[in-house]
Protein backbone atom coordinates (compact mmCIF):
# COMPACT_ATOMS: atom_id res chain seq x y z
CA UNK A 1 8.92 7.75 -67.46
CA UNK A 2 7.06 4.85 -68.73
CA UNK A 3 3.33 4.63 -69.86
CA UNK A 4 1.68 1.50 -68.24
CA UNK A 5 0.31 -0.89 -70.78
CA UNK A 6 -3.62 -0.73 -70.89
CA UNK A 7 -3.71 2.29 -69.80
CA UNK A 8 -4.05 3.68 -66.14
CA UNK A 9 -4.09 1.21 -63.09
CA UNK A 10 -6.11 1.89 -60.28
CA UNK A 11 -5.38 0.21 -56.60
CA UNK A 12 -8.92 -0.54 -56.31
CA UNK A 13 -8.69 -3.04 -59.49
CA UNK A 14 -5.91 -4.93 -57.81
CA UNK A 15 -6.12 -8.65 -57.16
CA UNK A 16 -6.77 -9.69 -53.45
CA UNK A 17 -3.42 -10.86 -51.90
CA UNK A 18 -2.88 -14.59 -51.91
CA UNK A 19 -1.78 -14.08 -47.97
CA UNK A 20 -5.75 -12.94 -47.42
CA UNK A 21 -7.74 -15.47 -45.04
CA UNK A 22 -10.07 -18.32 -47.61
CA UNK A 23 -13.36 -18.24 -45.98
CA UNK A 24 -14.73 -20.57 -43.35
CA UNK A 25 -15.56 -23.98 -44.90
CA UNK A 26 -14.28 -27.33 -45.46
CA UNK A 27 -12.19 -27.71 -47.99
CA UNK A 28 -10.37 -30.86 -50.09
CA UNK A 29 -6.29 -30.39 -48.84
CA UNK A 30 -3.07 -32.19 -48.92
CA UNK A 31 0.02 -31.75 -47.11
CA UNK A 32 1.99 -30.83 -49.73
CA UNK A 33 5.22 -30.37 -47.26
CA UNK A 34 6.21 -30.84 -43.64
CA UNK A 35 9.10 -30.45 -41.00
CA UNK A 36 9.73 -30.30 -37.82
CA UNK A 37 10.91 -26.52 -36.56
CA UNK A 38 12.07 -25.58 -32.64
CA UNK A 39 9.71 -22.59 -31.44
CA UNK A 40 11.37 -19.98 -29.88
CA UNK A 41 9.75 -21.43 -26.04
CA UNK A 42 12.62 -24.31 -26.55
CA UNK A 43 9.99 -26.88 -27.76
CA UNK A 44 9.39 -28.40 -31.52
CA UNK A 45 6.53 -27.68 -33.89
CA UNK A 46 5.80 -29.95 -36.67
CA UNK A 47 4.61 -27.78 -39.70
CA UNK A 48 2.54 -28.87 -41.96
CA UNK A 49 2.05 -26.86 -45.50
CA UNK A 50 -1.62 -27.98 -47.05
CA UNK A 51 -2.63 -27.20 -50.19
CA UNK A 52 -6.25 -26.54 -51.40
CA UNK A 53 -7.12 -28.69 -54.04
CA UNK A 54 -10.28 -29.05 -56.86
CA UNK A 55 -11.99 -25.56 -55.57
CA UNK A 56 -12.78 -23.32 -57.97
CA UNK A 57 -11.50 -20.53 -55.96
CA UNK A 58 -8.73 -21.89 -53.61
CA UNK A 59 -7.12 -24.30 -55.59
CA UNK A 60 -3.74 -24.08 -54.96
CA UNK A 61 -4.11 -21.82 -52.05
CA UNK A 62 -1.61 -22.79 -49.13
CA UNK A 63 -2.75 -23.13 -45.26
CA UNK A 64 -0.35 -24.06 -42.58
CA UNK A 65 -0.93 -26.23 -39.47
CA UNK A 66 1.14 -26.07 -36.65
CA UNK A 67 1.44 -28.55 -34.13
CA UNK A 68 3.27 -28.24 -30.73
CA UNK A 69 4.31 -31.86 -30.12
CA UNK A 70 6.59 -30.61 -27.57
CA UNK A 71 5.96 -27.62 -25.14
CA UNK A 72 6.04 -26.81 -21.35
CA UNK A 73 2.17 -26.03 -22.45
CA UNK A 74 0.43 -29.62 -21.78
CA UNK A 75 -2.85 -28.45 -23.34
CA UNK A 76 -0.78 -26.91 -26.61
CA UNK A 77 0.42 -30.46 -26.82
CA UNK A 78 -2.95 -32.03 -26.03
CA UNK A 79 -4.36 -30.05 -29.21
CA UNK A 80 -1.32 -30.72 -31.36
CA UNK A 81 -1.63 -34.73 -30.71
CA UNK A 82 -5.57 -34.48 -31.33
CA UNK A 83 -4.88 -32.57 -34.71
CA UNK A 84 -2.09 -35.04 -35.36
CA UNK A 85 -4.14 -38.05 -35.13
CA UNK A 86 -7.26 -36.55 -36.71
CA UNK A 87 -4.95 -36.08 -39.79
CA UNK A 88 -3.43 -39.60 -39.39
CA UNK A 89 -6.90 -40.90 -39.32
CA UNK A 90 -8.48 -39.14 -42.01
CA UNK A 91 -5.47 -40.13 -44.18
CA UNK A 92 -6.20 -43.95 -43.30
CA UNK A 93 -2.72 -44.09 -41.01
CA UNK A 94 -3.12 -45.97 -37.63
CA UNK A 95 0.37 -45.49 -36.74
CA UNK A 96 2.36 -42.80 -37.96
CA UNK A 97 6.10 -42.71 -37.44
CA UNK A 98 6.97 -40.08 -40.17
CA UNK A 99 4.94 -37.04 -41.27
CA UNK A 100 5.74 -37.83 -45.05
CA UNK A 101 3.38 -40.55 -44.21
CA UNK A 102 0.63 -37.76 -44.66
CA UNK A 103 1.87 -36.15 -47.94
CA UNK A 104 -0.12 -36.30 -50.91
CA UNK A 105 -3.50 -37.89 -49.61
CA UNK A 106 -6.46 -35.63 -50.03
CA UNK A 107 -8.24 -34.88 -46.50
CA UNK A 108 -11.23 -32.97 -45.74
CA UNK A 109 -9.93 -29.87 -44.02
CA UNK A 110 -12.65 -27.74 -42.11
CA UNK A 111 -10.97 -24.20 -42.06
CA UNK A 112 -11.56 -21.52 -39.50
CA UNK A 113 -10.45 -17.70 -39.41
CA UNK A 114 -8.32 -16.75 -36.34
CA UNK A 115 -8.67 -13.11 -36.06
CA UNK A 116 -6.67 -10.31 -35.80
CA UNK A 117 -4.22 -10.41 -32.76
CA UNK A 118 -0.97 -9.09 -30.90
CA UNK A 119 -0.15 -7.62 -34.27
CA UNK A 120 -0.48 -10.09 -36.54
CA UNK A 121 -3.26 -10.05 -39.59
CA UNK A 122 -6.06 -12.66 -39.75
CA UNK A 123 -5.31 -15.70 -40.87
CA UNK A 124 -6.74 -19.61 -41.79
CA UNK A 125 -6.37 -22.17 -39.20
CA UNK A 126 -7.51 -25.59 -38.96
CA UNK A 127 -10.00 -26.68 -36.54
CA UNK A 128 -10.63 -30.36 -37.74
CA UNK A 129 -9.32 -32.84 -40.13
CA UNK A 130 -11.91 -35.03 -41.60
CA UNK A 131 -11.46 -38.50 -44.37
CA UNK A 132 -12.42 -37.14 -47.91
C-alpha cells in the first residue's frame, strides 16, 4: 500500500484528456507532420498532423486532416483536393508537389466538431483553411 502524495485524489479533479474535441473556432496551426497512408478501401490518404499554436488554451494541441486524394468516392476526392489547395493557398504555395512544402507555415485553421458516430468519440475536423 502506498499513500498518494497530497493527499486523496478524486476522478472529478482530473485533467480533461488531451484526445477531448478543442471547441469550434479558428485557430493559428501548422502542419507539424505529414504522409501519405493507403485506407483500407485500396485508395491513399495524405495525413496531415497540425499543431495549435499561440492559444492560450490549445497550444500545442494536435488536429489531424485527412485527405482522400485517391478513392473510388469522386466527391471524397473532390473535398480532399479543395482542402488540399485551400491549405496550399493559405500557405502562399501555387503549386505543390510535396506536402513538406506545407510544414511549418502558420495557417488559419477554422475547426469544426464531427460528432459522435459508428462508434467512434467526437472529434476536431477541419472545415476550411484560411492565410494567417
Amino acid at each position: 500500500m502506498a499513500l498518494l502524495p497530497g493527499g486523496s485524489f478524486r476522478t472529478e479533479d482530473a485533467p480533461a484528456s488531451t484526445f477531448d474535441p478543442i471547441p469550434e473556432g479558428d485557430y493559428v496551426v501548422i502542419v507539424k507532420d505529414s504522409e501519405v497512408k493507403d485506407t483500407k478501401s485500396g485508395g491513399e490518404m495524405l495525413v496531415l498532423k497540425l499543431e495549435v499554436q499561440d492559444d492560450e488554451n490549445y497550444s500545442g494541441r494536435f488536429i489531424w486532416d485527412n485527405l482522400n486524394l485517391v478513392n473510388a468516392n469522386e466527391k471524397a476526392v473532390e473535398i480532399a483536393q479543395r482542402q488540399l489547395a485551400g491549405i496550399a493557398s493559405a500557405c502562399g504555395i501555387e503549386e505543390l508537389e510535396d506536402s513538406q512544402e506545407l510544414h511549418g507555415i502558420p495557417v488559419i485553421a477554422r475547426i469544426k466538431i464531427t460528432p459522435e458516430q459508428n462508434g467512434y468519440d467526437p472529434s476536431n475536423a477541419v472545415r476550411k483553411y484560411l492565410e494567417a
